[in-house]
PDB file of N, CA and C in Angstrom:
ATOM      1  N   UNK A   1     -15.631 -39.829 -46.780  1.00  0.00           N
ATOM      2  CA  UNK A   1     -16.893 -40.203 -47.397  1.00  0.00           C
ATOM      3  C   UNK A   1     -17.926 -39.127 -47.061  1.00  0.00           C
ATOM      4  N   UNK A   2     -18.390 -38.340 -48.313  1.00  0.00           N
ATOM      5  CA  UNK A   2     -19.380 -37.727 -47.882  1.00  0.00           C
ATOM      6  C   UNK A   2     -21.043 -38.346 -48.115  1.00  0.00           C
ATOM      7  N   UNK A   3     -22.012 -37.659 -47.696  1.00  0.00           N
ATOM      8  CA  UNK A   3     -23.513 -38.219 -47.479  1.00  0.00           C
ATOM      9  C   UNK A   3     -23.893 -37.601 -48.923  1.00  0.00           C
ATOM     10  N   UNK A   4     -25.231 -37.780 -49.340  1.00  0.00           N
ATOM     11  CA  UNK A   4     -25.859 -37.755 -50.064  1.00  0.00           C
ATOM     12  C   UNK A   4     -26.217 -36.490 -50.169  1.00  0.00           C
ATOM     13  N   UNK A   5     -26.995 -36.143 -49.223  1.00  0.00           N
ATOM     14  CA  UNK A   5     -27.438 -34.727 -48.877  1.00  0.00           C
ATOM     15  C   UNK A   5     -25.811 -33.803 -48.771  1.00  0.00           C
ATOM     16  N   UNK A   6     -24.541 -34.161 -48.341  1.00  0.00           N
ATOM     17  CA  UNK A   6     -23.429 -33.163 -48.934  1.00  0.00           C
ATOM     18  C   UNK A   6     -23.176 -33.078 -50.088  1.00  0.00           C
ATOM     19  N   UNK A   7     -23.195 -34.395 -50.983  1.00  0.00           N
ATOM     20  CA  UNK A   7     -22.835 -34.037 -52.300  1.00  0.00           C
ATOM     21  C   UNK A   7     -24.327 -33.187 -53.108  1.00  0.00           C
ATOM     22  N   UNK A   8     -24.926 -33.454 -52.793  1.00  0.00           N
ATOM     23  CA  UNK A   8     -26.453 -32.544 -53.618  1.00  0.00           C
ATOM     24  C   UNK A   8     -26.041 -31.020 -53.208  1.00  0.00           C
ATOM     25  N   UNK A   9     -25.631 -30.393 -51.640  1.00  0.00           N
ATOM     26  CA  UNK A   9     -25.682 -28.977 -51.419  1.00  0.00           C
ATOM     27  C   UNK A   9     -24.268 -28.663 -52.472  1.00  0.00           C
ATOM     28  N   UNK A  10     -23.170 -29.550 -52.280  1.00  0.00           N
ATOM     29  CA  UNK A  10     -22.097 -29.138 -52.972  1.00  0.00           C
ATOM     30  C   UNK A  10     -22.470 -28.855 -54.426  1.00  0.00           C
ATOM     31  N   UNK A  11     -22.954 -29.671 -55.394  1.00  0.00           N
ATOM     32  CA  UNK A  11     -23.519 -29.680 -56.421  1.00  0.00           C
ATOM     33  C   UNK A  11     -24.056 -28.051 -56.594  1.00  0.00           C
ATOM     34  N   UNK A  12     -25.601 -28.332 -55.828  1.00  0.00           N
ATOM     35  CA  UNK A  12     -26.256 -27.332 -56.284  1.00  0.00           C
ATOM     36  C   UNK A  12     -25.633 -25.766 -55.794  1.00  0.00           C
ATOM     37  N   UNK A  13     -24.712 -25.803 -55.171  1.00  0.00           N
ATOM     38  CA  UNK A  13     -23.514 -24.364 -54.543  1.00  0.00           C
ATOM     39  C   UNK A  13     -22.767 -24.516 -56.053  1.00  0.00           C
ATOM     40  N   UNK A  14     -22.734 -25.144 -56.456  1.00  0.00           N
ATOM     41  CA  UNK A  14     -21.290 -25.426 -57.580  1.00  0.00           C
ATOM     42  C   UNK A  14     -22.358 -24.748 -58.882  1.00  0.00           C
ATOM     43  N   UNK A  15     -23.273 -24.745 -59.020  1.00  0.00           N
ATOM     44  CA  UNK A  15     -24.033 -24.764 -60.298  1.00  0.00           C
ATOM     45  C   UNK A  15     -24.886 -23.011 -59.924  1.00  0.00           C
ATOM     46  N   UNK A  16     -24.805 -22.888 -58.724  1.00  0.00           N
ATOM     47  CA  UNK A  16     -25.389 -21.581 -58.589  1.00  0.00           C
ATOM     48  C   UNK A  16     -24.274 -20.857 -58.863  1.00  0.00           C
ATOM     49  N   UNK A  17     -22.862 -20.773 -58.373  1.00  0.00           N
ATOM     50  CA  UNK A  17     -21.896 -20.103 -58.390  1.00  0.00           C
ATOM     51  C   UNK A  17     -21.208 -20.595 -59.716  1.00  0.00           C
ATOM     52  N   UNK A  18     -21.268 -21.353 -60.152  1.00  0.00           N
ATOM     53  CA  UNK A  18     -19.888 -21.947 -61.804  1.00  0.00           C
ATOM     54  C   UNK A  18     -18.509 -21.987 -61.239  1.00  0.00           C
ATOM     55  N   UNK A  19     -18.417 -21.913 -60.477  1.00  0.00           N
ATOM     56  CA  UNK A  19     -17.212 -21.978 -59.536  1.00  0.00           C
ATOM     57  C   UNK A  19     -16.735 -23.207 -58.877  1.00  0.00           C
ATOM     58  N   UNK A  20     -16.117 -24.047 -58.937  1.00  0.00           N
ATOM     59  CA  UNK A  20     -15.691 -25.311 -58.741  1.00  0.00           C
ATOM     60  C   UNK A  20     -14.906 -24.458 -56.415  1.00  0.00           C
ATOM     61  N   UNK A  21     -14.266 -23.828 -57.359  1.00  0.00           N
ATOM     62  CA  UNK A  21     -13.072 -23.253 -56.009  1.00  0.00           C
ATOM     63  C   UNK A  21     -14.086 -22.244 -55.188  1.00  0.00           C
ATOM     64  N   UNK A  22     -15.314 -21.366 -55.424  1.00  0.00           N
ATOM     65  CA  UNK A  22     -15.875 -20.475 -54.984  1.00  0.00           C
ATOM     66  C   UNK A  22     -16.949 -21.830 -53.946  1.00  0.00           C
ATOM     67  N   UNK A  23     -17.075 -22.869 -54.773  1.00  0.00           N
ATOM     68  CA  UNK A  23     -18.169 -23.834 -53.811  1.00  0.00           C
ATOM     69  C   UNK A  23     -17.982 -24.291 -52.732  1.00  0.00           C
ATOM     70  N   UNK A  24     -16.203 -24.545 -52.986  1.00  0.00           N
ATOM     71  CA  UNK A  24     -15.550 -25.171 -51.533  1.00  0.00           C
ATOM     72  C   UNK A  24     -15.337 -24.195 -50.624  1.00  0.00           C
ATOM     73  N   UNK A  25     -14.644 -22.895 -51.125  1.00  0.00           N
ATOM     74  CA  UNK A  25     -14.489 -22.388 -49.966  1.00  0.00           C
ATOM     75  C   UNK A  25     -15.905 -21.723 -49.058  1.00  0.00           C
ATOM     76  N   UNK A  26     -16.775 -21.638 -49.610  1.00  0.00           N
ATOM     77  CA  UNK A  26     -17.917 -21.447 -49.115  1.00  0.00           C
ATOM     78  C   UNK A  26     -18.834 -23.025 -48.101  1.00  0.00           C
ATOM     79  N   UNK A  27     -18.378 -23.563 -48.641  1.00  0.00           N
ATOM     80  CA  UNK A  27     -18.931 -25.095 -48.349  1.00  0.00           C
ATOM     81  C   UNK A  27     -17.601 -25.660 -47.291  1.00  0.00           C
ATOM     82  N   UNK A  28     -16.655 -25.360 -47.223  1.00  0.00           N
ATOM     83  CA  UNK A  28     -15.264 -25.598 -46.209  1.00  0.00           C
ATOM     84  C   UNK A  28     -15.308 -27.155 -45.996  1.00  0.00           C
ATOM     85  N   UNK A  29     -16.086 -27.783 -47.138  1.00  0.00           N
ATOM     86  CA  UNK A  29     -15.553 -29.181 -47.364  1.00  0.00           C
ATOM     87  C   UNK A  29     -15.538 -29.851 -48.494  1.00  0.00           C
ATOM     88  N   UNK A  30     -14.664 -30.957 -48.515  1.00  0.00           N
ATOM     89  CA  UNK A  30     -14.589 -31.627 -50.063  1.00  0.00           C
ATOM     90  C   UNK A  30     -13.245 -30.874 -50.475  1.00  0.00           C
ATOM     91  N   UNK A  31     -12.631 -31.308 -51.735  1.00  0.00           N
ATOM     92  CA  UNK A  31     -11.992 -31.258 -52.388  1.00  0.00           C
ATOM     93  C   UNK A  31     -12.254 -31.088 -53.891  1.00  0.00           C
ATOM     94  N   UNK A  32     -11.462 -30.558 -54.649  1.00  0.00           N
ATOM     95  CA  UNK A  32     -11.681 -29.651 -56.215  1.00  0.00           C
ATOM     96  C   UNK A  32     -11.554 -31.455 -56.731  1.00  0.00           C
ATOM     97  N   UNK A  33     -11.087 -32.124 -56.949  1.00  0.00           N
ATOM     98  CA  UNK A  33     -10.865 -33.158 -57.116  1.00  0.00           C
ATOM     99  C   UNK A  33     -12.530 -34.472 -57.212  1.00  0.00           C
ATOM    100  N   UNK A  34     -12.815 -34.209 -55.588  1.00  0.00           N
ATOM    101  CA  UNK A  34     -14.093 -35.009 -55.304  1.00  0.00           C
ATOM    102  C   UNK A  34     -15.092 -34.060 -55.866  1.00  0.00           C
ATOM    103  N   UNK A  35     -15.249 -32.940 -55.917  1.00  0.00           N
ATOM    104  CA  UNK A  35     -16.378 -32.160 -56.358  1.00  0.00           C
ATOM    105  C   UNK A  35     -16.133 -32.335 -58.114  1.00  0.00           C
ATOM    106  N   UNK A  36     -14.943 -31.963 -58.678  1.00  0.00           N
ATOM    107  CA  UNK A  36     -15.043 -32.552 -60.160  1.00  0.00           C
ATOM    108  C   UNK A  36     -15.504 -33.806 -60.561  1.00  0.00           C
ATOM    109  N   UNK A  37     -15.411 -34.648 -59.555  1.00  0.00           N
ATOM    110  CA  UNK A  37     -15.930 -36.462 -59.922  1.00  0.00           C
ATOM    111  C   UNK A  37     -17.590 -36.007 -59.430  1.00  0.00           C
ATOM    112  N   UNK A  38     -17.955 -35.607 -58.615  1.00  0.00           N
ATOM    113  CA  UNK A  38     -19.419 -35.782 -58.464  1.00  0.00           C
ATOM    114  C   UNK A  38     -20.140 -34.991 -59.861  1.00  0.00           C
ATOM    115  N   UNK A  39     -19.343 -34.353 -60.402  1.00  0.00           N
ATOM    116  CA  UNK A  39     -19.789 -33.180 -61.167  1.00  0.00           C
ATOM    117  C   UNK A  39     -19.836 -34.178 -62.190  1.00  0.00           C
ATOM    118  N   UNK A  40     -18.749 -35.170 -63.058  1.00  0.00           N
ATOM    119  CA  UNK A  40     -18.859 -35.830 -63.907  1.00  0.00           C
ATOM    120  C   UNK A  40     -19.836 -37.002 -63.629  1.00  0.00           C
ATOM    121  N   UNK A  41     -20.104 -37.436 -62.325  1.00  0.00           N
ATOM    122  CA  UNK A  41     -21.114 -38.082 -62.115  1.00  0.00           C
ATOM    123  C   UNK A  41     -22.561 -38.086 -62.618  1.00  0.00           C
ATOM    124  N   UNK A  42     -22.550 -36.772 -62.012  1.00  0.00           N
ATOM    125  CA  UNK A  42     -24.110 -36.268 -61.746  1.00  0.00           C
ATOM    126  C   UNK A  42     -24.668 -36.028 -63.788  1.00  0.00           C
ATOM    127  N   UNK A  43     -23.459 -36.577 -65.031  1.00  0.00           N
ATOM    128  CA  UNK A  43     -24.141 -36.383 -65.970  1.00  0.00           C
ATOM    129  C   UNK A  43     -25.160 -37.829 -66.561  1.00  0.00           C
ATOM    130  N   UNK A  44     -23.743 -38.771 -65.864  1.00  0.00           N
ATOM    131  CA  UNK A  44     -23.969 -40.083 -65.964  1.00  0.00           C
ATOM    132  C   UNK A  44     -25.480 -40.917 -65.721  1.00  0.00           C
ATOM    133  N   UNK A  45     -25.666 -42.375 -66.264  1.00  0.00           N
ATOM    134  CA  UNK A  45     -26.964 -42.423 -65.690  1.00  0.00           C
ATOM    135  C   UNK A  45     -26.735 -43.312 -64.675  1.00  0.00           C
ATOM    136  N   UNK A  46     -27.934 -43.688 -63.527  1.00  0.00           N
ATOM    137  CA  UNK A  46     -27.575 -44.480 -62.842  1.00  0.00           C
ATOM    138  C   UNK A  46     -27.236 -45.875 -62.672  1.00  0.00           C
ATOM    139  N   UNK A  47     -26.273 -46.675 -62.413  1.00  0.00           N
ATOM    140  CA  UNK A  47     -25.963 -48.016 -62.696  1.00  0.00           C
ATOM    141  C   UNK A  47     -26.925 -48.730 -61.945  1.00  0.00           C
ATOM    142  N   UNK A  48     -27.427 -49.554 -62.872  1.00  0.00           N
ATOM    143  CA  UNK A  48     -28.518 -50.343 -62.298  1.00  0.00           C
ATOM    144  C   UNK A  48     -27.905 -51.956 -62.340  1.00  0.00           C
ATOM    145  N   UNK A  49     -27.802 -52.658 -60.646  1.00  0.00           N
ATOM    146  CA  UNK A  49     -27.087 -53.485 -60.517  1.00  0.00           C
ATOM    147  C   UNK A  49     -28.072 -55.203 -61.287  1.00  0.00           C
ATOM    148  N   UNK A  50     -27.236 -55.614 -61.759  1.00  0.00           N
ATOM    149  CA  UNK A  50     -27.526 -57.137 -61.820  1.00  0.00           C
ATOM    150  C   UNK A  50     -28.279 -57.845 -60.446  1.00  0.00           C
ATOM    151  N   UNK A  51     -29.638 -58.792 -60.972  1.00  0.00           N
ATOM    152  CA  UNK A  51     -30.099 -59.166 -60.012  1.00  0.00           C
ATOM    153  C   UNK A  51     -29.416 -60.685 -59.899  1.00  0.00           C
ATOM    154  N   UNK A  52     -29.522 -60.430 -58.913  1.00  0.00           N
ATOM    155  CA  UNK A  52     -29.056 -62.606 -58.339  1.00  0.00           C
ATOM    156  C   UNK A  52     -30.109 -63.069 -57.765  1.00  0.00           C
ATOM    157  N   UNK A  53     -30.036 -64.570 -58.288  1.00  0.00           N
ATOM    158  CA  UNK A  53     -31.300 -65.308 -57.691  1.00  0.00           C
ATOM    159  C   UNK A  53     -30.900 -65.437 -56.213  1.00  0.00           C
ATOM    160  N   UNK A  54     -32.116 -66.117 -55.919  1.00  0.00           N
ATOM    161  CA  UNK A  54     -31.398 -66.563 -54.401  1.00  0.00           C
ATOM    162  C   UNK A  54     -31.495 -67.792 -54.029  1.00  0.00           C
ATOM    163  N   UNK A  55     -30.370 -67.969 -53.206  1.00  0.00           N
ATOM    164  CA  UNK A  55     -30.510 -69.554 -52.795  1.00  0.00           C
ATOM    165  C   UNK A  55     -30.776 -69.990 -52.666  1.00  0.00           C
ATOM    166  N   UNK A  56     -31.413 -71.279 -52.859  1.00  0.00           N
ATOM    167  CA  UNK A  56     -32.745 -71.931 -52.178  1.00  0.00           C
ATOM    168  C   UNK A  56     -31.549 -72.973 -50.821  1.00  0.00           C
ATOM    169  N   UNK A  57     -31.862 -73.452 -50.019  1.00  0.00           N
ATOM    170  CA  UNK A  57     -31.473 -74.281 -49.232  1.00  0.00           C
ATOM    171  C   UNK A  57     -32.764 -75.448 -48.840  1.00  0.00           C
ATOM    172  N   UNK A  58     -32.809 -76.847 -50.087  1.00  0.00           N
ATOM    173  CA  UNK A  58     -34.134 -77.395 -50.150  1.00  0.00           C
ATOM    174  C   UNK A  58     -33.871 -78.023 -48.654  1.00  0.00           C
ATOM    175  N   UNK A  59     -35.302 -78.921 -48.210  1.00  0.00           N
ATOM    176  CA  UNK A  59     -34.590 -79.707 -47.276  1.00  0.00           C
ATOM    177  C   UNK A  59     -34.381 -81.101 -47.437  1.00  0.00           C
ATOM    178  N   UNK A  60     -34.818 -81.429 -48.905  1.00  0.00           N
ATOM    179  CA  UNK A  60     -34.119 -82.976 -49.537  1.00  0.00           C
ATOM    180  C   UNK A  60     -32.639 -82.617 -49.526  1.00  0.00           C
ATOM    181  N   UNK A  61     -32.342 -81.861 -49.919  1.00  0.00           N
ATOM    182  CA  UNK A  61     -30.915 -82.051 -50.359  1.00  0.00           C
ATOM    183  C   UNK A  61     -30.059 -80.593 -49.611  1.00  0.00           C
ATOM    184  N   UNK A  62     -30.130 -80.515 -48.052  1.00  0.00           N
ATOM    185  CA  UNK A  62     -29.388 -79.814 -47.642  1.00  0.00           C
ATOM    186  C   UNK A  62     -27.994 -79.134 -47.893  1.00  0.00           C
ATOM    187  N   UNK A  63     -27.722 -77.610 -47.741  1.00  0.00           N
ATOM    188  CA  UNK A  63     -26.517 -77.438 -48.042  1.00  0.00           C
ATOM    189  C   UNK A  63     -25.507 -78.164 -47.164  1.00  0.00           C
ATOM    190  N   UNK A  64     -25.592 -78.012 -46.132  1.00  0.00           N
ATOM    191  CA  UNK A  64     -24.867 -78.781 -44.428  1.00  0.00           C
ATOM    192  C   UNK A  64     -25.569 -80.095 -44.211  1.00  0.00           C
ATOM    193  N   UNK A  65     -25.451 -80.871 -44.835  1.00  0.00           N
ATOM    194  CA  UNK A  65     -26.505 -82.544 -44.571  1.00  0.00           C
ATOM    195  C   UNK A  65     -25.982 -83.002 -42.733  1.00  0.00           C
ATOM    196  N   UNK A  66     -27.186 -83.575 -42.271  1.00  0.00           N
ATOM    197  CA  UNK A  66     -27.131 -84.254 -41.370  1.00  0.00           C
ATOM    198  C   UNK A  66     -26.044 -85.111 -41.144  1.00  0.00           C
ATOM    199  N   UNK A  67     -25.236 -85.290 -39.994  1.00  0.00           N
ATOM    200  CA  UNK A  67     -24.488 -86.057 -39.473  1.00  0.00           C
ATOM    201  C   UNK A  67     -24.855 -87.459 -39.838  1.00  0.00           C
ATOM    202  N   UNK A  68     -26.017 -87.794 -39.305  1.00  0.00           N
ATOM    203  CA  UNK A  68     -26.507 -89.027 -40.548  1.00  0.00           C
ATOM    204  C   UNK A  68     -25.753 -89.725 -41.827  1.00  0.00           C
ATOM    205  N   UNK A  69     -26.378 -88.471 -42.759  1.00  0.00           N
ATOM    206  CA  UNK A  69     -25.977 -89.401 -44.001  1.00  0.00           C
ATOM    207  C   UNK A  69     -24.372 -88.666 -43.802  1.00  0.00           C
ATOM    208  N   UNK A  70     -23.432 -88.148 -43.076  1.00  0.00           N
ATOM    209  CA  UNK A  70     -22.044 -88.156 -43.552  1.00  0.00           C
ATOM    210  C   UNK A  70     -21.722 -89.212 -42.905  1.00  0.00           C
ATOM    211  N   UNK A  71     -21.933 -89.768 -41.557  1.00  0.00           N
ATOM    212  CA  UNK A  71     -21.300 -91.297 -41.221  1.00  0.00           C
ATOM    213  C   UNK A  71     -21.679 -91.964 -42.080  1.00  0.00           C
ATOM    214  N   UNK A  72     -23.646 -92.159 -42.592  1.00  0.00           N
ATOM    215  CA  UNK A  72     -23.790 -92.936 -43.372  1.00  0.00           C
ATOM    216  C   UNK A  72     -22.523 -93.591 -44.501  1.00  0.00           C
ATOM    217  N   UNK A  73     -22.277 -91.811 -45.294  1.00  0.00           N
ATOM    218  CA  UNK A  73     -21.290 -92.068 -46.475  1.00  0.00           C
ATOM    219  C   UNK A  73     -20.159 -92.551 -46.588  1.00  0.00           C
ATOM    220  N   UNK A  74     -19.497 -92.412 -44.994  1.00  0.00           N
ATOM    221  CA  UNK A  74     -18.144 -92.680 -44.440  1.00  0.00           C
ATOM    222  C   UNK A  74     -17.956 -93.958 -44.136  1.00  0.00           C
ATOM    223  N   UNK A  75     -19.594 -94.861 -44.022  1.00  0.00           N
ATOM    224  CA  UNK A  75     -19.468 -96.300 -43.331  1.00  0.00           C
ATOM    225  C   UNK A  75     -19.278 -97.036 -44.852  1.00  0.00           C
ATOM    226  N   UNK A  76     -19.981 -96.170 -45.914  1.00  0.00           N
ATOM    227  CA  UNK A  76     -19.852 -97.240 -46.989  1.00  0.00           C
ATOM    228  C   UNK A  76     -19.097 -96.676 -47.577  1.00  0.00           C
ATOM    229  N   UNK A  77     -17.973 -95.924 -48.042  1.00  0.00           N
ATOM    230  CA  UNK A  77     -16.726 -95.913 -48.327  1.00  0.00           C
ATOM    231  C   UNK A  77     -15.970 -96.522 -47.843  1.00  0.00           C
ATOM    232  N   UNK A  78     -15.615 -96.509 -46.390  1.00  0.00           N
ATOM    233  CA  UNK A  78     -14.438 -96.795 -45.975  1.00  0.00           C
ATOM    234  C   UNK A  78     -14.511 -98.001 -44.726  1.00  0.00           C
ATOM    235  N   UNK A  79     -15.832 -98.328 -44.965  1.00  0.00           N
ATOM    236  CA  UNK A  79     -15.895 -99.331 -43.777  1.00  0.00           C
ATOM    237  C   UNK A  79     -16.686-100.707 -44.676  1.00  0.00           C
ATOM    238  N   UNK A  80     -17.458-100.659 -45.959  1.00  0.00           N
ATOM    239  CA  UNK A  80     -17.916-101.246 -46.638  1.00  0.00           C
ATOM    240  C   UNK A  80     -17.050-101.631 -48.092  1.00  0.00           C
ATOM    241  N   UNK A  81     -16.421-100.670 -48.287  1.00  0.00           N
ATOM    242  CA  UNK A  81     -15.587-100.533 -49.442  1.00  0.00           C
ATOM    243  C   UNK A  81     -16.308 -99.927 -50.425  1.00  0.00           C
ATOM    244  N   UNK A  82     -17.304 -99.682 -50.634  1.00  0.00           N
ATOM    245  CA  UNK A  82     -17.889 -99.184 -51.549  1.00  0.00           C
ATOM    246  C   UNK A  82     -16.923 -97.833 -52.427  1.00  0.00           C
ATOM    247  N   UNK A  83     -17.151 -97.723 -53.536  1.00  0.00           N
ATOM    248  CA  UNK A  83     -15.712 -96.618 -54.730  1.00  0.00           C
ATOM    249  C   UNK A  83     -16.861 -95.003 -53.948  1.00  0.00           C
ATOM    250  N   UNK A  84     -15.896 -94.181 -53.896  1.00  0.00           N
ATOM    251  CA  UNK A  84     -16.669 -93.204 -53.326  1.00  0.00           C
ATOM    252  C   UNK A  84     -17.001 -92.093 -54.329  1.00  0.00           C
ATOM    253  N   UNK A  85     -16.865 -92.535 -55.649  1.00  0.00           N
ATOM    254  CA  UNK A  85     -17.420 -91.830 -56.778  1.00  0.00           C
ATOM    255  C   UNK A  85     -19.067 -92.118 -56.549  1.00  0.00           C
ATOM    256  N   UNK A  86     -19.443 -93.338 -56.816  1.00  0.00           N
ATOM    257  CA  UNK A  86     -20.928 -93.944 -56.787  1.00  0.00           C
ATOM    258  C   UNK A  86     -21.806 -93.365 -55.664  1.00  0.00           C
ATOM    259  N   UNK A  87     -20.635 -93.314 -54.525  1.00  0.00           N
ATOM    260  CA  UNK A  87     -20.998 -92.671 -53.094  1.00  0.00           C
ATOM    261  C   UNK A  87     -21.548 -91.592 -52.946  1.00  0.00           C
ATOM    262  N   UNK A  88     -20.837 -90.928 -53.513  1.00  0.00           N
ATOM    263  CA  UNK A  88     -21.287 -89.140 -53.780  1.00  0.00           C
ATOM    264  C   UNK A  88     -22.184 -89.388 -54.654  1.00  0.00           C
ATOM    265  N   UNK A  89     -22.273 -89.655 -55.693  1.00  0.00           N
ATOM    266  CA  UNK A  89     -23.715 -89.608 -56.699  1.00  0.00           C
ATOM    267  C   UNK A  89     -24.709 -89.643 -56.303  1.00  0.00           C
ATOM    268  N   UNK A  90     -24.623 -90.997 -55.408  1.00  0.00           N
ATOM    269  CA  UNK A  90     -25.604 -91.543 -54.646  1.00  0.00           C
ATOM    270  C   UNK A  90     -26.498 -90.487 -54.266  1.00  0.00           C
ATOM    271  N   UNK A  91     -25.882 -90.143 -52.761  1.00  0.00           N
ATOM    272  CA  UNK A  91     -25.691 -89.286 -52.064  1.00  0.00           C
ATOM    273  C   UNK A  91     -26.102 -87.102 -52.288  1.00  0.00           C
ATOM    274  N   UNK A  92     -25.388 -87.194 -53.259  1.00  0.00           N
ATOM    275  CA  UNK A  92     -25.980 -86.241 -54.111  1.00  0.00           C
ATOM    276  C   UNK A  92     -24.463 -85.078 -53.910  1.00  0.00           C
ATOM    277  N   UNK A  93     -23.756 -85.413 -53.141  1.00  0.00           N
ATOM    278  CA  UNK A  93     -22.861 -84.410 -52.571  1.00  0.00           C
ATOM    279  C   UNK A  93     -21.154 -84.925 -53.301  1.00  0.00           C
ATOM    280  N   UNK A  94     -20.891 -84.106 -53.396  1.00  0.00           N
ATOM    281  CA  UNK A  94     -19.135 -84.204 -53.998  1.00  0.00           C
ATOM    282  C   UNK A  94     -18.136 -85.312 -53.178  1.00  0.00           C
ATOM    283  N   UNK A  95     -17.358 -85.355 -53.843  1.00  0.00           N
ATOM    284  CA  UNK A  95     -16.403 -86.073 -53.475  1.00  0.00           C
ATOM    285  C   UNK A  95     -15.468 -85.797 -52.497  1.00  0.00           C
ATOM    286  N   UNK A  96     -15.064 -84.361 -52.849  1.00  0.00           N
ATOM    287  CA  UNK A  96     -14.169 -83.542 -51.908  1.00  0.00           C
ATOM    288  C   UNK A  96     -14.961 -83.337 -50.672  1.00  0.00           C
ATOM    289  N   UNK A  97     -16.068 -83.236 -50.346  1.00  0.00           N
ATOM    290  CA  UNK A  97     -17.387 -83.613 -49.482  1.00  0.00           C
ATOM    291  C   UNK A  97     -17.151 -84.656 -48.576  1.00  0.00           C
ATOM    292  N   UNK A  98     -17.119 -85.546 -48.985  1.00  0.00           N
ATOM    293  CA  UNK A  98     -16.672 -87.054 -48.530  1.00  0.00           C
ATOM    294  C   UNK A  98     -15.233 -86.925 -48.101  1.00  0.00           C
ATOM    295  N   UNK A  99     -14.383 -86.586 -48.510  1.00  0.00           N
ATOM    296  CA  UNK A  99     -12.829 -86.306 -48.077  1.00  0.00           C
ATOM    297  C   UNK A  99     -13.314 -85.875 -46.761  1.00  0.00           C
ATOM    298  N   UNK A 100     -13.693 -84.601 -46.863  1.00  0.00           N
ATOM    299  CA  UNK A 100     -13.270 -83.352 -46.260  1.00  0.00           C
ATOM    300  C   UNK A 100     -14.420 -84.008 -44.797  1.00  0.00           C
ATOM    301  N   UNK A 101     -15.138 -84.913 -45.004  1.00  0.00           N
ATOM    302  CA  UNK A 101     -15.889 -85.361 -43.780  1.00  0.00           C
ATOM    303  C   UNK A 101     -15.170 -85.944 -42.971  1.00  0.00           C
ATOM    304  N   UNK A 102     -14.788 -87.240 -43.949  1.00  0.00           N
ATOM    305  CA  UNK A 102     -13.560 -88.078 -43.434  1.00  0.00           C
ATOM    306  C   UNK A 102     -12.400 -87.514 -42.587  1.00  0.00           C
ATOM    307  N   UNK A 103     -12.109 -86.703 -42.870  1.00  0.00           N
ATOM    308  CA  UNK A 103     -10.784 -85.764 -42.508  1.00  0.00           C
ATOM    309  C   UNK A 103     -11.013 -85.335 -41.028  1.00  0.00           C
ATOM    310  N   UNK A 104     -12.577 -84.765 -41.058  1.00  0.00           N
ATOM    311  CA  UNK A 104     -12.970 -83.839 -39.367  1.00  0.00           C
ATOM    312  C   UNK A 104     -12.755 -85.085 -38.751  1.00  0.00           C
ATOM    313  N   UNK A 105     -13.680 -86.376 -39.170  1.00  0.00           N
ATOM    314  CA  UNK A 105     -14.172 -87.345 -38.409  1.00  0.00           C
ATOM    315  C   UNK A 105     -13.070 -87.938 -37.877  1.00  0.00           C
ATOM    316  N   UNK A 106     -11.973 -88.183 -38.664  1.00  0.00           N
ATOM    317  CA  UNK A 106     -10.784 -88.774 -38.089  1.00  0.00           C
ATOM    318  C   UNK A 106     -10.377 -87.458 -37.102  1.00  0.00           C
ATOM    319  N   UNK A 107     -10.055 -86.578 -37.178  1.00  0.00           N
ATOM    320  CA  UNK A 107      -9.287 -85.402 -36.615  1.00  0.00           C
ATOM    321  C   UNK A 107     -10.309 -85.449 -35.119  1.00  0.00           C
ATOM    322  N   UNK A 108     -11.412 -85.086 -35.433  1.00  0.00           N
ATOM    323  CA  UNK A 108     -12.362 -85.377 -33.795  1.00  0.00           C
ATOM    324  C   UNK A 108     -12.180 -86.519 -33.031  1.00  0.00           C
ATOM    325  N   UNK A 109     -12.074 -87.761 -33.589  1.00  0.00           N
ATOM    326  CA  UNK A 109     -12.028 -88.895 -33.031  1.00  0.00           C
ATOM    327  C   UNK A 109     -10.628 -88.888 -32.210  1.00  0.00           C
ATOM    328  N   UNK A 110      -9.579 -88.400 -33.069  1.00  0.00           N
ATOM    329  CA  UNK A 110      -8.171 -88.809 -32.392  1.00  0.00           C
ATOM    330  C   UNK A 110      -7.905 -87.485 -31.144  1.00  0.00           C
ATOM    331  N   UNK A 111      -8.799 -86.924 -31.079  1.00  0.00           N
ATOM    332  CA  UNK A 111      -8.549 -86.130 -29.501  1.00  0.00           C
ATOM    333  C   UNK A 111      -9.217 -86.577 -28.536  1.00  0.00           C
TER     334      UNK A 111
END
């Protein structure tokens, strides 16, 4: 990996001389190969990346919810009977959510 400031001296050695092979051996780094890609580079324009929003993490509706409402959810699924579709709605969080709570909670408990 070269720096920024190597590929610019390589460049501008390459464009003073027209010499792809006269740049390197003067420059005693890089390759005819990497100096031809910077060369096809440098016609290109610059890729300008896609922005992403950003996450919000509210605190009504946490990404990681309180221990709270996951016993909460766990007492009325599986200790109330309540269908754990309604549960999650409720709740605001998935189903696989509710599994995957269930799952630690049993797994912690039985050690």
């Amino acid at each position: 990996m070269y720096s920024k400031e190597q590929k610019d001296i390589a460049l501008r050695l390459y464009h003073q001389t027209e010499s792809v092979t006269k740049a390197i051996r003067i420059l005693g780094y890089s390759t005819r190969r990497n100096l031809y890609k910077w060369i096809s580079e440098e016609k290109l324009p610059p890729k300008i990346r896609k922005e992403y929003p950003t996450v919000d993490n509210p605190s009504k509706h946490p990404r990681n919810p309180p221990l709270e409402i996951k016993l909460d959810a766990l007492h009325r699924c599986y200790e109330l009977g309540e269908n754990i579709k309604y549960v999650s709605e409720d709740i605001g969080y998935s189903r696989a959510s509710i599994y995957k709570w269930r799952k630690r909670y049993l797994k912690v408990s039985a050690q």
